[in-house]
Protein backbone atom coordinates (compact mmCIF):
# COMPACT_ATOMS: atom_id res chain seq x y z
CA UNK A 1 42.93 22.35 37.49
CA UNK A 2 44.91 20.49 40.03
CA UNK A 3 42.77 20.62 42.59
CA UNK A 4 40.08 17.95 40.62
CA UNK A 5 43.06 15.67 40.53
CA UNK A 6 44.11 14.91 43.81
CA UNK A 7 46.82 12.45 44.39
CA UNK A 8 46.57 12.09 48.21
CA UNK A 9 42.89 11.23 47.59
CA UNK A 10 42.69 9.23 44.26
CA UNK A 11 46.03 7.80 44.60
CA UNK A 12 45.49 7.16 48.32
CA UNK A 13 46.42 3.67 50.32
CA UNK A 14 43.87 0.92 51.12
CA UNK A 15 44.44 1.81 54.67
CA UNK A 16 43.80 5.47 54.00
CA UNK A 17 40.34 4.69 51.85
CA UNK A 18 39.25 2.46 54.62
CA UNK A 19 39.97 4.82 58.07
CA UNK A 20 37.78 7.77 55.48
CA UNK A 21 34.90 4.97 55.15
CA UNK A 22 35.24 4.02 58.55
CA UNK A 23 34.74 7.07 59.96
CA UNK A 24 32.44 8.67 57.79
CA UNK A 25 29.99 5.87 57.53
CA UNK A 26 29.80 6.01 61.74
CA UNK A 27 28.73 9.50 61.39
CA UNK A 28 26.63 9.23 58.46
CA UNK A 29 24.84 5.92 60.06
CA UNK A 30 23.90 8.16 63.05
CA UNK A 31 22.70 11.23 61.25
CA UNK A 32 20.19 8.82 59.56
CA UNK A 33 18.98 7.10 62.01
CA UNK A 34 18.29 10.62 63.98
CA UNK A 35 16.77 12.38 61.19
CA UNK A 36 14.87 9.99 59.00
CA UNK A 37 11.60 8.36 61.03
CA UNK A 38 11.56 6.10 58.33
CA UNK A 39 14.79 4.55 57.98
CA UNK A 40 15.35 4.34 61.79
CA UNK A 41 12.14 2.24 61.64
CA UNK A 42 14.03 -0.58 59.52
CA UNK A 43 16.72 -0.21 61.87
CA UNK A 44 15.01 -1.36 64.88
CA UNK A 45 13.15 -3.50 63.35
CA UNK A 46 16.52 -5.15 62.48
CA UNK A 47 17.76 -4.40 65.69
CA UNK A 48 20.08 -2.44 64.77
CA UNK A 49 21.39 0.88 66.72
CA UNK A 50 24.03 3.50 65.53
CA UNK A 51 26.35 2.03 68.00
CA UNK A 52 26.38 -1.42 66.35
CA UNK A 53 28.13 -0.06 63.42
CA UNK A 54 31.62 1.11 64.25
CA UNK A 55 33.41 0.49 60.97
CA UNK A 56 32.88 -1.00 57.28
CA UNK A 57 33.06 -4.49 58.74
CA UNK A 58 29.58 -3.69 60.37
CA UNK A 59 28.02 -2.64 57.35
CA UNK A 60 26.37 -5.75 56.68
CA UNK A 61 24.26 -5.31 59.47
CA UNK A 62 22.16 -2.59 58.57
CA UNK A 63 19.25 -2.96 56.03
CA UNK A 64 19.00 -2.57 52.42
CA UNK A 65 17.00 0.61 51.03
CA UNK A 66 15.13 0.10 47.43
CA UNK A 67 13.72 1.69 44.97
CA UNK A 68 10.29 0.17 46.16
CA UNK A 69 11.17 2.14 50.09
CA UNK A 70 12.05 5.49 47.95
CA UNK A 71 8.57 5.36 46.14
CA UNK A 72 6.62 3.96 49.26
CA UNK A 73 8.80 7.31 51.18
CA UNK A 74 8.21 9.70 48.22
CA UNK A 75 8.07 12.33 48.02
CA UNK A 76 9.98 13.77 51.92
CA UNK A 77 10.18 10.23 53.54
CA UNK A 78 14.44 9.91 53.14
CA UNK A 79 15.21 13.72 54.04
CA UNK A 80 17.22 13.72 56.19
CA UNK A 81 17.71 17.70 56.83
CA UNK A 82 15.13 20.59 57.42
CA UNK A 83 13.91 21.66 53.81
CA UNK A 84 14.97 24.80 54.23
CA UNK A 85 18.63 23.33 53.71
CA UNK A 86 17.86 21.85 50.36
CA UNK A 87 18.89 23.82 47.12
CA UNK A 88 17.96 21.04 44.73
CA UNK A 89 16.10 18.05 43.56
CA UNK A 90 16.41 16.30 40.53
CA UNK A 91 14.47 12.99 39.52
CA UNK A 92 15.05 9.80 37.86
CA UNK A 93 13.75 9.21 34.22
CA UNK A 94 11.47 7.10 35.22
CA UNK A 95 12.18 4.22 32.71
CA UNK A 96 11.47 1.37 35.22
CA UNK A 97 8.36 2.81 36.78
CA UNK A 98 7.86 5.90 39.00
CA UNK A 99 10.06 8.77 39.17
CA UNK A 100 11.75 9.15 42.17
CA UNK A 101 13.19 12.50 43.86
CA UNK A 102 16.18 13.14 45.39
CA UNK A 103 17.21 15.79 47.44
CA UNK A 104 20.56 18.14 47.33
CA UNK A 105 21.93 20.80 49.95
CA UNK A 106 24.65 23.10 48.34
CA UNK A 107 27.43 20.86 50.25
CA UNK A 108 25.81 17.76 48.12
CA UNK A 109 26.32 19.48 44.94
CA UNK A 110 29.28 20.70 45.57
CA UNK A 111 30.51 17.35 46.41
CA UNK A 112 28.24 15.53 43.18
CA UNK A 113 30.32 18.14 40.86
CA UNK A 114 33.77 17.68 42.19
CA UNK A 115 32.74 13.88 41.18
CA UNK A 116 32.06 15.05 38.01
CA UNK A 117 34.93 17.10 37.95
CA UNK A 118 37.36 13.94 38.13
CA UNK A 119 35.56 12.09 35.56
CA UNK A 120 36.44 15.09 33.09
CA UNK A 121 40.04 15.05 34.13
CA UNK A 122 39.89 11.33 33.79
CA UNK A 123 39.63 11.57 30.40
CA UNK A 124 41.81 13.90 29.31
CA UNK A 125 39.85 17.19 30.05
CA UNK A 126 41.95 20.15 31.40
CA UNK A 127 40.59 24.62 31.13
CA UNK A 128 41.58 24.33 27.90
CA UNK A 129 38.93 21.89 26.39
CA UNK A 130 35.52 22.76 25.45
CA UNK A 131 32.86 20.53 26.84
CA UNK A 132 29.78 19.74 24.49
CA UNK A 133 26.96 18.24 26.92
CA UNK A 134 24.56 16.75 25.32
CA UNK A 135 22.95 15.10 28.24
CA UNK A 136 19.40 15.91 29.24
CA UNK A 137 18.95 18.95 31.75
CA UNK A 138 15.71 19.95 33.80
CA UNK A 139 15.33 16.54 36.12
CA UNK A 140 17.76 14.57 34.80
CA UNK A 141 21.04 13.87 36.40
CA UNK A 142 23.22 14.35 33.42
CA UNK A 143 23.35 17.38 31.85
CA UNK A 144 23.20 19.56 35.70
CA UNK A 145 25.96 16.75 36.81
CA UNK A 146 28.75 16.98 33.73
CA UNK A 147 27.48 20.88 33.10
CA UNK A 148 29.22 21.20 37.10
CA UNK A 149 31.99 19.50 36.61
CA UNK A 150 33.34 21.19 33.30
CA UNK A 151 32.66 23.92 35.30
CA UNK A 152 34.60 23.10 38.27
CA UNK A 153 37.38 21.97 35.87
CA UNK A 154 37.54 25.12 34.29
CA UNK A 155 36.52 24.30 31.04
CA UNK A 156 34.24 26.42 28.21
CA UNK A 157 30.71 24.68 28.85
CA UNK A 158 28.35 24.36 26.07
CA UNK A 159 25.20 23.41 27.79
CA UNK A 160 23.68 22.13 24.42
CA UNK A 161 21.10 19.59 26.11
CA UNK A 162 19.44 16.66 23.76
CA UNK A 163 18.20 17.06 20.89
CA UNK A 164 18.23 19.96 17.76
CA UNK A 165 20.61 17.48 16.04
CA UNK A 166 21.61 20.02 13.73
CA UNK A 167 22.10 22.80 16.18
CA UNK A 168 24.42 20.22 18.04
CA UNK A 169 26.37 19.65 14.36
CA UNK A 170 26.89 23.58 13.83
CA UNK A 171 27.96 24.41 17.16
CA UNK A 172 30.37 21.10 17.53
CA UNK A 173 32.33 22.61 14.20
CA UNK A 174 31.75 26.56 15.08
CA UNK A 175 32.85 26.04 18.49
CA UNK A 176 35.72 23.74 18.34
CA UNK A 177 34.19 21.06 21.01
CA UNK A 178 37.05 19.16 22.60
CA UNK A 179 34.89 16.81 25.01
CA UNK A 180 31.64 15.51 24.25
CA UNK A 181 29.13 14.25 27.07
CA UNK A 182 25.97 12.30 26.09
CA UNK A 183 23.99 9.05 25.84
CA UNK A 184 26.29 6.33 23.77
CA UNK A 185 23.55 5.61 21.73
CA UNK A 186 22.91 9.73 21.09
CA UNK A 187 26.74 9.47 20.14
CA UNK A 188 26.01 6.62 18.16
CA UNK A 189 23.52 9.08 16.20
CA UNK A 190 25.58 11.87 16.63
CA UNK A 191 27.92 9.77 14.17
CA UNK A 192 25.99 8.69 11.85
CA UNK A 193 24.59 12.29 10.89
CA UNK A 194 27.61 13.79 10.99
CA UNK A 195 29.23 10.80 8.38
CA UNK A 196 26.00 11.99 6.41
CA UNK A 197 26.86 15.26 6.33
CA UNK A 198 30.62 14.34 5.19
CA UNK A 199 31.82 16.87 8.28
CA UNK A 200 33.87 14.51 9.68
CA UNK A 201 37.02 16.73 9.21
CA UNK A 202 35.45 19.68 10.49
CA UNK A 203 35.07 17.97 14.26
CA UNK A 204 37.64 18.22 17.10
CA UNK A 205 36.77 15.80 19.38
CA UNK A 206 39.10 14.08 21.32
CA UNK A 207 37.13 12.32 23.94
CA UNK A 208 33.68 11.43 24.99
CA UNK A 209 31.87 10.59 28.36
CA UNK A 210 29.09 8.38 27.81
CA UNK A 211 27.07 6.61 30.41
CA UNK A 212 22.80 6.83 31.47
CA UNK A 213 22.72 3.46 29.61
CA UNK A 214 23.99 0.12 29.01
CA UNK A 215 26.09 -0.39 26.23
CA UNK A 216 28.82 -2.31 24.61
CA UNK A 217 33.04 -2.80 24.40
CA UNK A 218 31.83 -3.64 20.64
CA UNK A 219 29.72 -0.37 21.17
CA UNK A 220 32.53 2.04 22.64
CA UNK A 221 35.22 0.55 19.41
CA UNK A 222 32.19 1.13 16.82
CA UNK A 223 31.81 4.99 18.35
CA UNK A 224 35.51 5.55 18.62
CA UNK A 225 35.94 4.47 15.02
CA UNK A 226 33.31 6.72 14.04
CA UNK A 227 33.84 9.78 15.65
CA UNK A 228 37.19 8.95 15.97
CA UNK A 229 37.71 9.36 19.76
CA UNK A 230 38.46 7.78 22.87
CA UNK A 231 34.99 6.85 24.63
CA UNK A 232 35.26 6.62 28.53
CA UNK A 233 32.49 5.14 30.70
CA UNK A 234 30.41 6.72 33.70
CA UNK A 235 28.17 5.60 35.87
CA UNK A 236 25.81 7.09 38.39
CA UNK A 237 22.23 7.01 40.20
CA UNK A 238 20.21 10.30 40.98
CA UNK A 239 19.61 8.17 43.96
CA UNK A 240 23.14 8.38 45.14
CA UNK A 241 24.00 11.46 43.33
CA UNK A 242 24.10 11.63 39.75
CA UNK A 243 26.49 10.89 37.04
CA UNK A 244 30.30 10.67 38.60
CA UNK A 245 29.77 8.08 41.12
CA UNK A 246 32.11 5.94 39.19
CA UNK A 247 34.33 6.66 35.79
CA UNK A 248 36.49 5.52 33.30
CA UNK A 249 40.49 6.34 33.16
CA UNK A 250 42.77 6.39 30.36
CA UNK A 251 43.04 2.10 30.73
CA UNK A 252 39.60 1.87 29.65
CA UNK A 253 39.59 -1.25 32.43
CA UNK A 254 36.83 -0.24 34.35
CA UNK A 255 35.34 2.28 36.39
CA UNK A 256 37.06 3.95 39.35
CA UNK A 257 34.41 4.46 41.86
CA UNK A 258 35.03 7.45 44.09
CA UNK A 259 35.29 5.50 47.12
CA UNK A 260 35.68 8.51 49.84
CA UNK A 261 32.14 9.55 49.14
CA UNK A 262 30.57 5.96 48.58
CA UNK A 263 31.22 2.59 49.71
CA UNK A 264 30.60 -0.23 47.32
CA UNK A 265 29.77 -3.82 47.75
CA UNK A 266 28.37 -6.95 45.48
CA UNK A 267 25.71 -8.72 47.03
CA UNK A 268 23.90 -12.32 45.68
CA UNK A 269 20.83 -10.83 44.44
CA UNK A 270 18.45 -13.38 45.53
CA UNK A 271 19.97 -13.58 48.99
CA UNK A 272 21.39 -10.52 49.81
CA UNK A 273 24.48 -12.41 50.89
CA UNK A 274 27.89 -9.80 50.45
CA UNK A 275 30.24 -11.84 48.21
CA UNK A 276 33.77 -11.70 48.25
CA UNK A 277 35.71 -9.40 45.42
CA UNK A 278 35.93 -10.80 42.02
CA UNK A 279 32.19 -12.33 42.05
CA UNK A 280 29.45 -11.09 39.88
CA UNK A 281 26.19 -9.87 41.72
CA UNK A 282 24.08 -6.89 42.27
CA UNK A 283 25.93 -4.06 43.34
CA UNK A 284 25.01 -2.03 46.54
CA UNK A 285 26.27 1.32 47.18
CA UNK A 286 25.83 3.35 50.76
CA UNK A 287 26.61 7.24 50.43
CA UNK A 288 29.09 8.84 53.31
CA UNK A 289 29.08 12.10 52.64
CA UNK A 290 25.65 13.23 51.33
CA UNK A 291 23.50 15.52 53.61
CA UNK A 292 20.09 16.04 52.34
CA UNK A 293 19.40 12.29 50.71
CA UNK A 294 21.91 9.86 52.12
CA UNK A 295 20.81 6.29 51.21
CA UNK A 296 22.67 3.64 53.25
CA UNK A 297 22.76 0.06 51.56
CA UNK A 298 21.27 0.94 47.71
CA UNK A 299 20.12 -1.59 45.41
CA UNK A 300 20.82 -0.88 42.59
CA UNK A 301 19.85 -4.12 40.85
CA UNK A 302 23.26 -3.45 38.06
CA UNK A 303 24.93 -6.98 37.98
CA UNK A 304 28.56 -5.83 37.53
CA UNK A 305 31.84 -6.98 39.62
CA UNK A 306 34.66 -5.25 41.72
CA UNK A 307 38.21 -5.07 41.23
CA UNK A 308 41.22 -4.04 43.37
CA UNK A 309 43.68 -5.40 40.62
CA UNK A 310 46.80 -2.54 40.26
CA UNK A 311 45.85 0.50 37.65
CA UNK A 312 48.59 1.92 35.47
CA UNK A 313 46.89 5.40 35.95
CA UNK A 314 47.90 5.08 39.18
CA UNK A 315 44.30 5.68 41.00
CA UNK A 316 43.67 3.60 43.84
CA UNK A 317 39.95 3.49 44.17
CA UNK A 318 37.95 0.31 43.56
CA UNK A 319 36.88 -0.44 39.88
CA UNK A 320 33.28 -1.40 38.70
CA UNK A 321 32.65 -3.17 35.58
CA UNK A 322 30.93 -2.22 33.16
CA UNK A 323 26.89 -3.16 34.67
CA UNK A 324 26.45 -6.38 32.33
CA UNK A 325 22.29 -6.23 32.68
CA UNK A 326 20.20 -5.89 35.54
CA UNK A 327 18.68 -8.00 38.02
CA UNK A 328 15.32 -6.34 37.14
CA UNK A 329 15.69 -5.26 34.00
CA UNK A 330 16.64 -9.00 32.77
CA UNK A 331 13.99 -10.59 30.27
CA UNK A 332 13.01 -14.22 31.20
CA UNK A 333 11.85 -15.41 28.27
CA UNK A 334 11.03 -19.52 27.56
CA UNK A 335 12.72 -19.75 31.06
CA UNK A 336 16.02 -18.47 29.89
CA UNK A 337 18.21 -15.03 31.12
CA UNK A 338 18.13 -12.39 28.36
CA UNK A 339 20.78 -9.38 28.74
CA UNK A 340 19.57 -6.77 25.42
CA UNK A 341 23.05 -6.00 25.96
CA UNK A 342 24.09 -9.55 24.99
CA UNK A 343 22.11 -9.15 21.25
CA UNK A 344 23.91 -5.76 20.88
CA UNK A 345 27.32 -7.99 21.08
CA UNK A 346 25.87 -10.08 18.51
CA UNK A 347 24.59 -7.35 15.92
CA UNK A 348 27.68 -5.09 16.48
CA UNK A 349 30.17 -8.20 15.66
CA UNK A 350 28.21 -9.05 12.51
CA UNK A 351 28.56 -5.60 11.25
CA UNK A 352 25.43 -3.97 12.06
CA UNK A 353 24.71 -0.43 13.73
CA UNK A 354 23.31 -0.38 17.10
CA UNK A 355 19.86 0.60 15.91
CA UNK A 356 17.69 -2.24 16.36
CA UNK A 357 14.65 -3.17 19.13
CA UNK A 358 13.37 -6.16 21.03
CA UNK A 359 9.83 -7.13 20.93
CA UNK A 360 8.64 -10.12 23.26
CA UNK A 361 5.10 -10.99 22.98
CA UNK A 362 2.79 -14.41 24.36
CA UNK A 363 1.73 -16.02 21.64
CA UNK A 364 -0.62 -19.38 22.53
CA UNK A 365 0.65 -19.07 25.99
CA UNK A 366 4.25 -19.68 24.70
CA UNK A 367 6.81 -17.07 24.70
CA UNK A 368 8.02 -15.04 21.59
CA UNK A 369 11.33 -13.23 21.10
CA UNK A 370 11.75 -10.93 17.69
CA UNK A 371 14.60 -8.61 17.50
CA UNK A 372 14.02 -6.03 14.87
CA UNK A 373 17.66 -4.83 13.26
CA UNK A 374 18.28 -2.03 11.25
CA UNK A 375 20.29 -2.57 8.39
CA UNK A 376 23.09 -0.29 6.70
CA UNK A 377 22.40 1.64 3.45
CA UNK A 378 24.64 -0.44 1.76
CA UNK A 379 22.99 -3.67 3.24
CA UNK A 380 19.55 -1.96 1.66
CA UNK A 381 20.35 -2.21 -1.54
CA UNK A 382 21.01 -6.28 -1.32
CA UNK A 383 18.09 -8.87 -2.90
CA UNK A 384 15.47 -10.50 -1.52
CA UNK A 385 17.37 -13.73 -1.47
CA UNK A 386 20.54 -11.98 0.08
CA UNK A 387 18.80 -10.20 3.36
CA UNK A 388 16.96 -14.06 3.62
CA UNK A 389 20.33 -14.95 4.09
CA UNK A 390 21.49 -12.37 6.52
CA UNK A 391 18.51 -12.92 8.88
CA UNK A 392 19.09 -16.45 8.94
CA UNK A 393 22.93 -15.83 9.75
CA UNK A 394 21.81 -13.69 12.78
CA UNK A 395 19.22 -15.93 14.07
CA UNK A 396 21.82 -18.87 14.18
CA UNK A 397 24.48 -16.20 15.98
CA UNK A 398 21.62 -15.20 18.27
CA UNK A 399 20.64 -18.63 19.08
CA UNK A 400 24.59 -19.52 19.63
CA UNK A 401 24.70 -16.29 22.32
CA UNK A 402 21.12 -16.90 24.07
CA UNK A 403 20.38 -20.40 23.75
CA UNK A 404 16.88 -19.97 22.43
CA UNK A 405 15.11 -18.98 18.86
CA UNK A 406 14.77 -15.75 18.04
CA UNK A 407 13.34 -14.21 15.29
CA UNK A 408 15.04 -11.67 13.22
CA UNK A 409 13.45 -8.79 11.23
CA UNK A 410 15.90 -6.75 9.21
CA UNK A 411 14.07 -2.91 8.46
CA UNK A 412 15.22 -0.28 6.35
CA UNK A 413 17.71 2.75 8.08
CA UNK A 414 16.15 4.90 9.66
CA UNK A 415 13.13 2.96 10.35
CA UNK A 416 14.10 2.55 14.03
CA UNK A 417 12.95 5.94 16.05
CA UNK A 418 16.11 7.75 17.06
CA UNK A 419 16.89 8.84 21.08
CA UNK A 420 18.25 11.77 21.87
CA UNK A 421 18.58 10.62 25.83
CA UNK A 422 17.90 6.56 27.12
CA UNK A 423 17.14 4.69 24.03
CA UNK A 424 14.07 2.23 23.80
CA UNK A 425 15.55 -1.14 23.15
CA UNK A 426 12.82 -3.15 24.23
CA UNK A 427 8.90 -3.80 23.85
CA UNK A 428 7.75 -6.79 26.12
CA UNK A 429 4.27 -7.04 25.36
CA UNK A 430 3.67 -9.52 27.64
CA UNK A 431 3.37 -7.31 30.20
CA UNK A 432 0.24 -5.27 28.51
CA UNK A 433 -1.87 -8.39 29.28
């Protein structure tokens, strides 16, 4: 169990993090530009050689990859080993557009699960827990990635998957599940059917790991209240890796981003400028240790910001914040930034349940926001006159948050289709014309 939580490497110096990055990113700069025709092509058309980069203060220099370079590469473009060295691939979900593949030798996932493996220990899990993952496997990242990691920490797996709500129920009470690793909003639902069922007593959950998605603090207090927990956060790319790339600790403060197999920086996303710790921009991560699908200089269009600010769990790695909305998944609508994860803030804080959906449409070439909320049973049951009154009290909270109108529809529980992996929150019809 020990050897997932290693002092000398979590707890390590500055100086110590920063002679690892130093000298793995030389080597990992070189074995890209030698083995991937593609990259190496950006490089000199940068003008930039291996032997311009000799530590982190040189990163800066080389070019950024995208999502846009992985499709335009896809599917072998970014290999950089013979295929016969690859064991794996997995694939994104494909949520903002094509699915893209990445690539794993054995030394990648053994490296992706010890990740993992930290996040467990992170939050509490040791060989005696029972870890209930409830994360998509197959393709996605999240199930193969936590599924590792339990194993690595020595814990009993349950490699439930999504979905078979039920099944999840009986074998959560049968089994005694400890640990629970899923989508926050699948937790959310996870929840609510097991309040339903009244088998709140029968669970023994202690801690969850929830990440694949954006989502609240109001979020994480409404889940631990509910399943009466402590949530942690994690955070992760099947570009870079997977889930594990970054986690929660027992502060809850942030995400500790496992900086001796990726370095992390915060660029302006407009410019690309690097900006100094403390700012909020798009972060950028470049892996160091991966073999078979090293990406140097990510986007990753997440709009978060990095912290070196003392931990009192005593890990010494970078923190992340929580990503507050993303540079490309943002909604411009009447000219104005819209976050869905600043509406969540607004429902969750008036007492609603993080069921709800955002439709923005054109209407007489003038935008339209409508953000359909699901109410409570108990909020069901009110009059006509009384749910008048609690849409207009949200659209004069929503207005206060955003800055601009938006319509509120309040629909009966359960109306809202369920997710068992990323949920849906918005529709943006605008885009169908």
């Amino acid at each position: 169990m020990e050897h997932y939580y290693q002092p000398e490497i979590e707890c390590a110096s500055r100086e110590q993090i920063k002679a690892w990055q130093d000298e793995r990113l030389v080597k990992q700069v070189k074995h890209v530009y030698d083995n991937v025709p593609y990259y190496r092509k950006k490089m000199d058309e940068k003008g930039v050689t291996p032997s311009d980069i000799r530590s982190t203060e040189d990163l800066h220099k080389l070019p950024f990859i995208t999502k846009e370079d992985l499709r335009e590469a896809y599917p072998y473009g970014l290999v950089a080993v013979p295929l016969g060295d690859c064991v794996r691939i997995q694939s994104t979900s494909g949520t903002t557009g094509r699915r893209v593949v990445a690539f794993y030798t054995q030394h990648d996932l053994d490296l992706w699960e010890d990740c993992c493996a930290r996040a467990i220990m992170a939050a509490g899990g040791t060989k005696e827990d029972v870890v209930h993952v409830s994360y998509g496997y197959g393709l996605f990242t999240g199930g193969p990635g936590l599924n590792g990691g339990s194993h690595k920490v020595g814990s009993l797996t349950l490699p439930m998957s999504s979905g078979n709500t039920d099944r999840q129920i009986q074998f959560m009470t049968d089994l005694g599940s400890t640990i629970l690793c899923c989508t926050p909003s699948y937790a959310a639902y996870l929840a609510e059917c097991i309040h339903e069922k009244g088998m709140q007593d029968e669970i023994k959950l202690k801690a969850g790991i929830f990440g694949a998605e954006a989502w609240t603090e109001e979020m994480r207090q409404d889940i631990q209240k509910s399943l009466g927990i402590k949530a942690y956060d994690i955070y992760g790319l099947t570009e870079i890796s997977g889930p594990g790339v970054s986690f929660e600790c027992s502060s809850q403060s942030g995400m500790h981003i496992n900086e001796d197999h990726f370095i992390a920086e915060i660029i302006n996303p407009v410019t690309g400028e690097v900006l100094p710790e403390g700012e909020k921009g798009e972060l950028v991560f470049t892996s160091i240790t991966k073999e078979a699908f090293p990406l140097l200089r990510y986007r990753t269009r997440d709009i978060c910001v990095l912290s070196r600010e003392k931990c009192s769990c005593g890990r010494t790695h970078v923190k992340m914040t929580k990503p507050m909305g993303r540079s490309d998944d943002m909604l411009i609508v009447k000219g104005v930034n819209v976050f869905p994860s600043q509406i969540e803030t607004v429902l969750l804080n008036k007492g609603y349940a993080a069921n709800y959906q955002i439709v923005v449409d054109r209407v007489n070439n003038s935008d339209t926001i409508e953000v359909q909320v699901e109410m409570t049973p108990e909020m069901f049951s009110d009059s006509l006159s009384q749910m008048a009154e609690r849409e207009k009290e949200l659209i004069g909270a929503l207005k206060a948050m955003l800055g601009i109108y938006a319509k509120v529809k309040l629909v009966a529980p359960k109306t809202i289709a369920r997710s068992e992996g990323k949920a849906k929150r918005v529709i943006d019809k605008r885009n169908l014309y």
